[in-house]
C-alpha atoms as a PDB file:
ATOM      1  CA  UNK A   1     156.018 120.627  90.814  1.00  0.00           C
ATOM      2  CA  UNK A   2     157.851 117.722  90.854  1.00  0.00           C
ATOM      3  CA  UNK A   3     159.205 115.614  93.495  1.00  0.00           C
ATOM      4  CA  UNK A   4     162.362 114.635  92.136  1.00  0.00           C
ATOM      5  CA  UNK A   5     164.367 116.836  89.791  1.00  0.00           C
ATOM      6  CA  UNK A   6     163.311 117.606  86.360  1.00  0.00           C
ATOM      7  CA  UNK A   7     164.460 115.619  83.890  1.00  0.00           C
ATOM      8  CA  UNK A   8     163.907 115.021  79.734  1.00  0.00           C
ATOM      9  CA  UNK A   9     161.467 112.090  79.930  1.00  0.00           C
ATOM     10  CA  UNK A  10     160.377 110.669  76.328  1.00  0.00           C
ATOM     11  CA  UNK A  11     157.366 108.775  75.798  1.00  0.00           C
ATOM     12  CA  UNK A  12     157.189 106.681  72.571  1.00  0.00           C
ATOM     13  CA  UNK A  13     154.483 105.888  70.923  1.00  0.00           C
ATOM     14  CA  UNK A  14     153.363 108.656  73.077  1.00  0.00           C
ATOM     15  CA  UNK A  15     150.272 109.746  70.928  1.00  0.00           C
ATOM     16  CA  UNK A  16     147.626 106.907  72.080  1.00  0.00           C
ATOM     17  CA  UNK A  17     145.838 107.547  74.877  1.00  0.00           C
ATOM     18  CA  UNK A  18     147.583 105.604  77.544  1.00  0.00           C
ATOM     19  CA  UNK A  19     151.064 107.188  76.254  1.00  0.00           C
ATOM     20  CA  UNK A  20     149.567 110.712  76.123  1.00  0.00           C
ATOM     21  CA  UNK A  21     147.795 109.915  79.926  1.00  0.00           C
ATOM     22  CA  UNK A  22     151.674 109.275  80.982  1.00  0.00           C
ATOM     23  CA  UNK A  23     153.142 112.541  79.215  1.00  0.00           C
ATOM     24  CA  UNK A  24     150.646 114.796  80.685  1.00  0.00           C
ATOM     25  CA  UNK A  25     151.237 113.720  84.177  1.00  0.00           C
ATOM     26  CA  UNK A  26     154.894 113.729  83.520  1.00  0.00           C
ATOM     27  CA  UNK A  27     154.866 117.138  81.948  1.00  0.00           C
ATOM     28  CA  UNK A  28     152.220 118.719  85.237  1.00  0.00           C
ATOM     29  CA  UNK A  29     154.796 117.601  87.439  1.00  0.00           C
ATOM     30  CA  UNK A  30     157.600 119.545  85.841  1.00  0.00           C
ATOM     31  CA  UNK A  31     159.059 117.199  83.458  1.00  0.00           C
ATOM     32  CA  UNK A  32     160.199 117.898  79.963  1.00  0.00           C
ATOM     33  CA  UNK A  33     158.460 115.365  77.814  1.00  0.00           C
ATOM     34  CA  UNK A  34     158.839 114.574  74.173  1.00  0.00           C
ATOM     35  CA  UNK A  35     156.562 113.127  72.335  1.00  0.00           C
ATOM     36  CA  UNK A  36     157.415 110.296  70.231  1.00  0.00           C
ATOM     37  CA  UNK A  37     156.258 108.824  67.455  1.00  0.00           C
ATOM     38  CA  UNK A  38     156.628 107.258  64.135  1.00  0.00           C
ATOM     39  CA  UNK A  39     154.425 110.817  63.066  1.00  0.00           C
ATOM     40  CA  UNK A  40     155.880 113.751  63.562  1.00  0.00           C
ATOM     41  CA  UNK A  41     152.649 115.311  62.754  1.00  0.00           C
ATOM     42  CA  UNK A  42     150.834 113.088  64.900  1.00  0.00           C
ATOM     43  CA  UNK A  43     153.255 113.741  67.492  1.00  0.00           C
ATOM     44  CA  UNK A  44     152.772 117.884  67.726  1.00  0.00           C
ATOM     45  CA  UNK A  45     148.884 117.470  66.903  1.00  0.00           C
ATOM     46  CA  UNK A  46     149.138 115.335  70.483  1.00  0.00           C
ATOM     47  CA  UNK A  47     151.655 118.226  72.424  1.00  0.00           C
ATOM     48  CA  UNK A  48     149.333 121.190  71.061  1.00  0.00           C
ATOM     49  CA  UNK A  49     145.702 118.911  72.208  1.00  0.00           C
ATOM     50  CA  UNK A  50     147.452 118.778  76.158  1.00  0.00           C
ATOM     51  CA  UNK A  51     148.785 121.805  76.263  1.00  0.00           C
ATOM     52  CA  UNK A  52     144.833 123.468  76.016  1.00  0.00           C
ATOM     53  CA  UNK A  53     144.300 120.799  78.513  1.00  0.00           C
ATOM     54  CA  UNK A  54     147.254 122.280  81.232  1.00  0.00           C
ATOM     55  CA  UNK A  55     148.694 125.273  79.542  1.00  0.00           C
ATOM     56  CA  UNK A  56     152.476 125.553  80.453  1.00  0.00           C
ATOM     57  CA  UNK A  57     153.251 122.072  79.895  1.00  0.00           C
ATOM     58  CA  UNK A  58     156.677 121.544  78.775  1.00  0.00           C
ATOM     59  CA  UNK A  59     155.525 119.130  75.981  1.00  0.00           C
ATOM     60  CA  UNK A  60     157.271 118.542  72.637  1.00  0.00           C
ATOM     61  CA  UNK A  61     157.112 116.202  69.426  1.00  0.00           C
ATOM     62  CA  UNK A  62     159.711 114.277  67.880  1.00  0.00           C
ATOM     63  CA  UNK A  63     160.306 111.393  65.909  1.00  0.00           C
ATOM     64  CA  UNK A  64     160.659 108.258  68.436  1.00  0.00           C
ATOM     65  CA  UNK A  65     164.571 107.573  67.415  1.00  0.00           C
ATOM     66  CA  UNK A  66     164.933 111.274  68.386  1.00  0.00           C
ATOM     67  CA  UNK A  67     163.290 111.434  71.357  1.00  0.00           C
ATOM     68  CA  UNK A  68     164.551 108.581  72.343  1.00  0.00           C
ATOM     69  CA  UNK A  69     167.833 109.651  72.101  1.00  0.00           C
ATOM     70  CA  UNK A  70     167.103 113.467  73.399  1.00  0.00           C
ATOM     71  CA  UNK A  71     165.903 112.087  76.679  1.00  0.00           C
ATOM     72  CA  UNK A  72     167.325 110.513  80.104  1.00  0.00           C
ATOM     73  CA  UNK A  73     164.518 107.567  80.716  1.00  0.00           C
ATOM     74  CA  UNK A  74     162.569 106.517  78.220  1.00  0.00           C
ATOM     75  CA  UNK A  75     158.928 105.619  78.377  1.00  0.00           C
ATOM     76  CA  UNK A  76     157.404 102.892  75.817  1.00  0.00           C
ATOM     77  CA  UNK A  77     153.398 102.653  75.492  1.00  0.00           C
ATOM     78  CA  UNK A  78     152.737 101.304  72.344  1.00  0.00           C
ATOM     79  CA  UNK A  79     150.738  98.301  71.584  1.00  0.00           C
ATOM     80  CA  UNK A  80     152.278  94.878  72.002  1.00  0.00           C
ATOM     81  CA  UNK A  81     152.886  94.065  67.992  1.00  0.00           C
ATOM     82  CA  UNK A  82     154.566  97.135  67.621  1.00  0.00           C
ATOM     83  CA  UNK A  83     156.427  96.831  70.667  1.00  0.00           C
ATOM     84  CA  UNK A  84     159.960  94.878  69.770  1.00  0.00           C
ATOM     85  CA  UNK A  85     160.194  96.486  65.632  1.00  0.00           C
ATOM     86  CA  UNK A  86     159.960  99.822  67.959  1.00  0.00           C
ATOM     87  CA  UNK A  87     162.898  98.787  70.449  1.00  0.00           C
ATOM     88  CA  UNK A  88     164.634  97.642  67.383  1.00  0.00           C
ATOM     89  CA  UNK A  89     164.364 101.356  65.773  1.00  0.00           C
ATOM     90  CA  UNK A  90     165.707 103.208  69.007  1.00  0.00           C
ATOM     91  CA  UNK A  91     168.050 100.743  70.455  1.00  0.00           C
ATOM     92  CA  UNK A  92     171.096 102.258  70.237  1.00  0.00           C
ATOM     93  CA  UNK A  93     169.334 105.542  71.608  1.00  0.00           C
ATOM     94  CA  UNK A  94     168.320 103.453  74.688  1.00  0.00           C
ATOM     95  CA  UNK A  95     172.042 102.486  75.654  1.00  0.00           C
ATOM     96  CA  UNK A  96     172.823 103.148  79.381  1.00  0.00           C
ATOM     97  CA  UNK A  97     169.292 104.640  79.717  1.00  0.00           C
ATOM     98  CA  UNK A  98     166.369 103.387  81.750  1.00  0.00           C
ATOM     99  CA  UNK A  99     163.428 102.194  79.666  1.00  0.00           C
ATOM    100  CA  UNK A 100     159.764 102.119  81.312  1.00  0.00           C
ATOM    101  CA  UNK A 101     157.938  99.883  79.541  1.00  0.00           C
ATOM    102  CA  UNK A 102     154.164  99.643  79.894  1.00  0.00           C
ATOM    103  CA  UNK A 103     153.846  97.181  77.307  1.00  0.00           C
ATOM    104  CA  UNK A 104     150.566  94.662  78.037  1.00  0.00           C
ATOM    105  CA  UNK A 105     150.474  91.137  75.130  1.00  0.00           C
ATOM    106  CA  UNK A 106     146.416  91.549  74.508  1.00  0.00           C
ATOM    107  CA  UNK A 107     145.212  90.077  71.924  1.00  0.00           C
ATOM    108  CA  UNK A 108     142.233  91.388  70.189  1.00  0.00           C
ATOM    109  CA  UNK A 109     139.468  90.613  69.681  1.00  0.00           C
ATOM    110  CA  UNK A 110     139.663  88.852  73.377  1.00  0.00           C
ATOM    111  CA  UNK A 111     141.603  91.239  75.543  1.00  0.00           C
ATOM    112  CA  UNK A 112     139.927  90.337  78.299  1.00  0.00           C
ATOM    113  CA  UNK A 113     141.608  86.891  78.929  1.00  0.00           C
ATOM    114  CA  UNK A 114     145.005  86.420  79.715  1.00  0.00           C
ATOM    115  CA  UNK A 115     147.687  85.692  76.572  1.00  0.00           C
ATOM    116  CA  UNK A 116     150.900  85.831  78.160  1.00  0.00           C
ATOM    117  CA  UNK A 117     153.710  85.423  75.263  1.00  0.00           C
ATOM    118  CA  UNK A 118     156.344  82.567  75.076  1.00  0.00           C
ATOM    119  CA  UNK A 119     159.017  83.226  77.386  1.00  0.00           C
ATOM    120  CA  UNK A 120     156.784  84.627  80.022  1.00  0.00           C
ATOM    121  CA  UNK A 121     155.973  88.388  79.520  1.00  0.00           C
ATOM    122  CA  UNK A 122     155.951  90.780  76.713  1.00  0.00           C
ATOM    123  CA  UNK A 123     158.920  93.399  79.114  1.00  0.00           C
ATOM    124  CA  UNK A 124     160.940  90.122  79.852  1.00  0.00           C
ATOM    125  CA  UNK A 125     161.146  89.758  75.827  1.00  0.00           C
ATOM    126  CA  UNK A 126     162.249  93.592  75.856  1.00  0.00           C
ATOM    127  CA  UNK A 127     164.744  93.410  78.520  1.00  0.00           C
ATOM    128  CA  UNK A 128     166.428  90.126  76.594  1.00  0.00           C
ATOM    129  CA  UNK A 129     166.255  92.007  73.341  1.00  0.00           C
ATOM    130  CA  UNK A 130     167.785  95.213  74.671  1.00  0.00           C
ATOM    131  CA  UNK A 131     170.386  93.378  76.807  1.00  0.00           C
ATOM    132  CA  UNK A 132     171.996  94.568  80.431  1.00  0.00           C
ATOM    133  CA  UNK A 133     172.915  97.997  78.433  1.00  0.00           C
ATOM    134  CA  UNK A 134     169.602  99.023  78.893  1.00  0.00           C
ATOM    135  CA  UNK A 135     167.829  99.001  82.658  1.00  0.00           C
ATOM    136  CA  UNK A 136     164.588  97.962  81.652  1.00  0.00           C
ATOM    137  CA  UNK A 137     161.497  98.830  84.329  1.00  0.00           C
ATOM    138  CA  UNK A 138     157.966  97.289  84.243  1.00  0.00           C
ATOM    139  CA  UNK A 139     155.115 100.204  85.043  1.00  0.00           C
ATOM    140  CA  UNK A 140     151.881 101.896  84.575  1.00  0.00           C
ATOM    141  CA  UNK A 141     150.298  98.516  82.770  1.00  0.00           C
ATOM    142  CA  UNK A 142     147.162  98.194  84.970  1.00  0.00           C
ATOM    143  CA  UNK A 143     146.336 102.623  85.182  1.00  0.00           C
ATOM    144  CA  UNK A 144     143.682 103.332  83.325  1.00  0.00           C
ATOM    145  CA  UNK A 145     144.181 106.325  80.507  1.00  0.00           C
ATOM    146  CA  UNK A 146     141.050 107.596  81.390  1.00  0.00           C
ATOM    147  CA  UNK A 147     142.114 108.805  84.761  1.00  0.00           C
ATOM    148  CA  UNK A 148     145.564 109.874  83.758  1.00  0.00           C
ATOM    149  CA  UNK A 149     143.634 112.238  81.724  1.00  0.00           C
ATOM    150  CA  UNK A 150     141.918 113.737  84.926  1.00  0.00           C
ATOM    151  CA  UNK A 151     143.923 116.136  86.279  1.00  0.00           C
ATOM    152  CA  UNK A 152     141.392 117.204  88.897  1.00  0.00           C
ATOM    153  CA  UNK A 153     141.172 113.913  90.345  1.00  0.00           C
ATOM    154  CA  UNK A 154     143.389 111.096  92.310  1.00  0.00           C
ATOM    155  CA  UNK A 155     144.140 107.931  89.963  1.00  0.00           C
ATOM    156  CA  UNK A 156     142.557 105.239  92.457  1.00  0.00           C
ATOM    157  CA  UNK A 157     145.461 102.480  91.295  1.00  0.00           C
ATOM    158  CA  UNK A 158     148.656 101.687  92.369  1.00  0.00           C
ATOM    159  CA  UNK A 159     151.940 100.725  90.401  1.00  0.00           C
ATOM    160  CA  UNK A 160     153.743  97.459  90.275  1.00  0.00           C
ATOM    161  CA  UNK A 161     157.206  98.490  89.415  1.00  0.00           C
ATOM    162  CA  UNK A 162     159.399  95.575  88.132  1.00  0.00           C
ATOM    163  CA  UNK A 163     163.091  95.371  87.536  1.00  0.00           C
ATOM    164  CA  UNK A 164     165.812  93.584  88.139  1.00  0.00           C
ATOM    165  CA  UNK A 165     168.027  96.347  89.059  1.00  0.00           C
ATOM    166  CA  UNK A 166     166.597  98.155  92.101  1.00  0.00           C
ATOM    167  CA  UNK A 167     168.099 101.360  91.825  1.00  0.00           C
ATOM    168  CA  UNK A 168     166.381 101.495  88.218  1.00  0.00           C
ATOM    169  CA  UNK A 169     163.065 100.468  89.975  1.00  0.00           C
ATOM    170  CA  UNK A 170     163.370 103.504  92.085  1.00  0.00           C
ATOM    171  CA  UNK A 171     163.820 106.468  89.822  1.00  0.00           C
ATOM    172  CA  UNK A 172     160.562 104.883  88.431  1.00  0.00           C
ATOM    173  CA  UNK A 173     158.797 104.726  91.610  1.00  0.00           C
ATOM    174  CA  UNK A 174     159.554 108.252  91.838  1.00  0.00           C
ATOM    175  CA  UNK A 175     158.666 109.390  88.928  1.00  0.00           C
ATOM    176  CA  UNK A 176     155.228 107.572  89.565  1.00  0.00           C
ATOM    177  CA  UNK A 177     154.957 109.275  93.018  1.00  0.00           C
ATOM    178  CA  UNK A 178     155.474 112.540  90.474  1.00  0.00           C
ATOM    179  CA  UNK A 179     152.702 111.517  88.549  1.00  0.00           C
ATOM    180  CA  UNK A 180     150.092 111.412  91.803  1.00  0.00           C
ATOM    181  CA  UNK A 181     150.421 107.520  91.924  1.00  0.00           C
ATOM    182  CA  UNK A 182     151.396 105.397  94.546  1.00  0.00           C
ATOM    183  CA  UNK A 183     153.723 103.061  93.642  1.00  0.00           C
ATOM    184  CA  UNK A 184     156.093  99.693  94.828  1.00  0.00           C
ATOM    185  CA  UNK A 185     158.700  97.616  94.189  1.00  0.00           C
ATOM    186  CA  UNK A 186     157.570  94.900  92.564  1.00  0.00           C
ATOM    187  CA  UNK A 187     160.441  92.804  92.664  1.00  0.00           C
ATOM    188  CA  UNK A 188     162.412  91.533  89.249  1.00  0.00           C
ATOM    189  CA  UNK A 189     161.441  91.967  85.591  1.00  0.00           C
ATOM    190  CA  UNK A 190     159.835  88.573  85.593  1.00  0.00           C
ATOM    191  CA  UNK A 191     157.213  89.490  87.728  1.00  0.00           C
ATOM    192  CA  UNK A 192     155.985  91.595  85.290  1.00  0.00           C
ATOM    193  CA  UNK A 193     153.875  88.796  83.952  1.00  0.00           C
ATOM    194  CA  UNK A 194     151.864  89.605  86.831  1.00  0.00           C
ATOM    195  CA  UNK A 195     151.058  92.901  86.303  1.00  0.00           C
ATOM    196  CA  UNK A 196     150.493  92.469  82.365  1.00  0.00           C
ATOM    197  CA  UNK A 197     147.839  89.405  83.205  1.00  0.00           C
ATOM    198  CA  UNK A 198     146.195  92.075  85.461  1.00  0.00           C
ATOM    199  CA  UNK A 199     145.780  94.354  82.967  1.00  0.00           C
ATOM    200  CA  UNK A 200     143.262  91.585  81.224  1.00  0.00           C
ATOM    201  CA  UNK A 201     141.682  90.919  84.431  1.00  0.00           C
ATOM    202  CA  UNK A 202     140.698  94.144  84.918  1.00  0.00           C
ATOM    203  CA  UNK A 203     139.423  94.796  81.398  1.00  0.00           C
ATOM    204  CA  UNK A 204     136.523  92.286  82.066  1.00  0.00           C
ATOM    205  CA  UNK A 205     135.852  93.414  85.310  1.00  0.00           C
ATOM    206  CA  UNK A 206     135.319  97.061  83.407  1.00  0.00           C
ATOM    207  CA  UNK A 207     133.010  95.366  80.847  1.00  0.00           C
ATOM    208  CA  UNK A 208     131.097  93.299  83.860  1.00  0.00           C
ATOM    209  CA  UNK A 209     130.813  96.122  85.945  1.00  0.00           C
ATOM    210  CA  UNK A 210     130.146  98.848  83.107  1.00  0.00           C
ATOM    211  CA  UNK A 211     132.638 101.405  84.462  1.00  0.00           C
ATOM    212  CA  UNK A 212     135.656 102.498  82.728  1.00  0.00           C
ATOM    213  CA  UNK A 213     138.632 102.202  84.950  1.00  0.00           C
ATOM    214  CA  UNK A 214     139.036  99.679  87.622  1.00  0.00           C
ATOM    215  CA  UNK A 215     141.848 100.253  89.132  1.00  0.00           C
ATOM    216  CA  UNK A 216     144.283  97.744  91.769  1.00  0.00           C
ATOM    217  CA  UNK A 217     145.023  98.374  95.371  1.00  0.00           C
ATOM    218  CA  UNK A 218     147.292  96.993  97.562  1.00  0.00           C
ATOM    219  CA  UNK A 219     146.890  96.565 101.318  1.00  0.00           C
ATOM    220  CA  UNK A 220     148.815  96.155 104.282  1.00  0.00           C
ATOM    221  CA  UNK A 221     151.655  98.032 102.959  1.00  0.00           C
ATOM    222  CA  UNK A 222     153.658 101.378 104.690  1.00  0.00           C
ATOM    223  CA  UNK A 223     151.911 104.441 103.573  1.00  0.00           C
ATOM    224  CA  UNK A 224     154.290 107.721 103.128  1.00  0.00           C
END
């Protein structure tokens, strides 16, 4: 069960497979998680595929303006050109809520280099676009789906959680720590161009190394 209490968790854009990785994690640990997505069909065709997976899951589908607005933090996995016309849809859902955003700016067809945007990174953008109404949180970019899939196994990556407000950063890092993750404090939203370059970094170390989730680890630090 989970660590911290239960709370209505929406994940938009939450039928890919990073977004779907998050809500099952979310939803094992005792969350309620809606599903959101531009598709409501999409969305319950996602909620009834990971509830075979874990049955008992308290998973549910909604439209993302919906969910959005059903929920007390708000998770946002979609890809990065979809990213601000979807903050545009829900903003007003999103006021005095805590977005995660786990938005990474690759650009196919080479998503293996680095392409930060102009102004520095794509969650900086969302944070300025949102305003201080909205606590917006860096996460999850550099997990791989694959292993959030894996419910029998440990995801061998830690979280760089970044925000500037720190009590925002926390109920993430918690959540995380729900999730089977270890996870820190980053430090403020602009540091989140670090974690987004990662992401790239470690896509060509998957394609060099011909595995399909390198992960990041950091050292040195106080273990719970």
């Amino acid at each position: 069960m989970s660590t911290t209490t239960p709370q209505t968790i929406a994940v938009l854009g939450g039928t890919g497979a990073e977004g779907t990785g998050i809500a099952l994690r979310l939803a094992k640990a005792g969350h309620r998680v809606l599903i959101g997505s531009r598709d409501v069909v999409k969305a319950r065709a996602a909620c009834e595929r990971l509830c075979t997976t874990a049955p008992g899951l308290r998973l549910e589908p909604a439209a993302n303006r919906e969910a959005a607005a059903a929920a007390q933090v708000v998770v946002l996995t979609v890809p990065h050109a979809a990213q601000l016309s979807t903050l545009l849809d829900v903003r007003e859902a999103l006021s005095g809520k805590i977005l995660v955003d786990a938005t990474v700016p690759l650009v196919p067809p080479k998503v293996a280099r680095v392409q930060l945007p102009e102004g520095g990174s794509a969650v900086a953008a969302a944070q300025k676009l949102l305003g201080e109404q909205v606590r917006v949180v860096a996460a999850f970019q550099n997990v791989s789906a694959h292993h959030l899939h894996d419910l029998d196994h440990a995801v061998d990556c830690d979280v760089l959680v970044c925000g500037d407000d720190p009590a925002a950063r926390e109920v993430v890092i918690g959540l995380a720590r729900d999730m089977g993750l270890r996870a820190w404090h980053a430090g403020p939203i602009a540091n989140s161009a670090a974690a987004e370059a990662l992401t790239s970094v470690l896509i060509s170390l998957n394609m060099r190394y011909k595995v399909r989730g390198a992960g990041l680890r950091l050292t040195g630090l106080p273990q719970d």
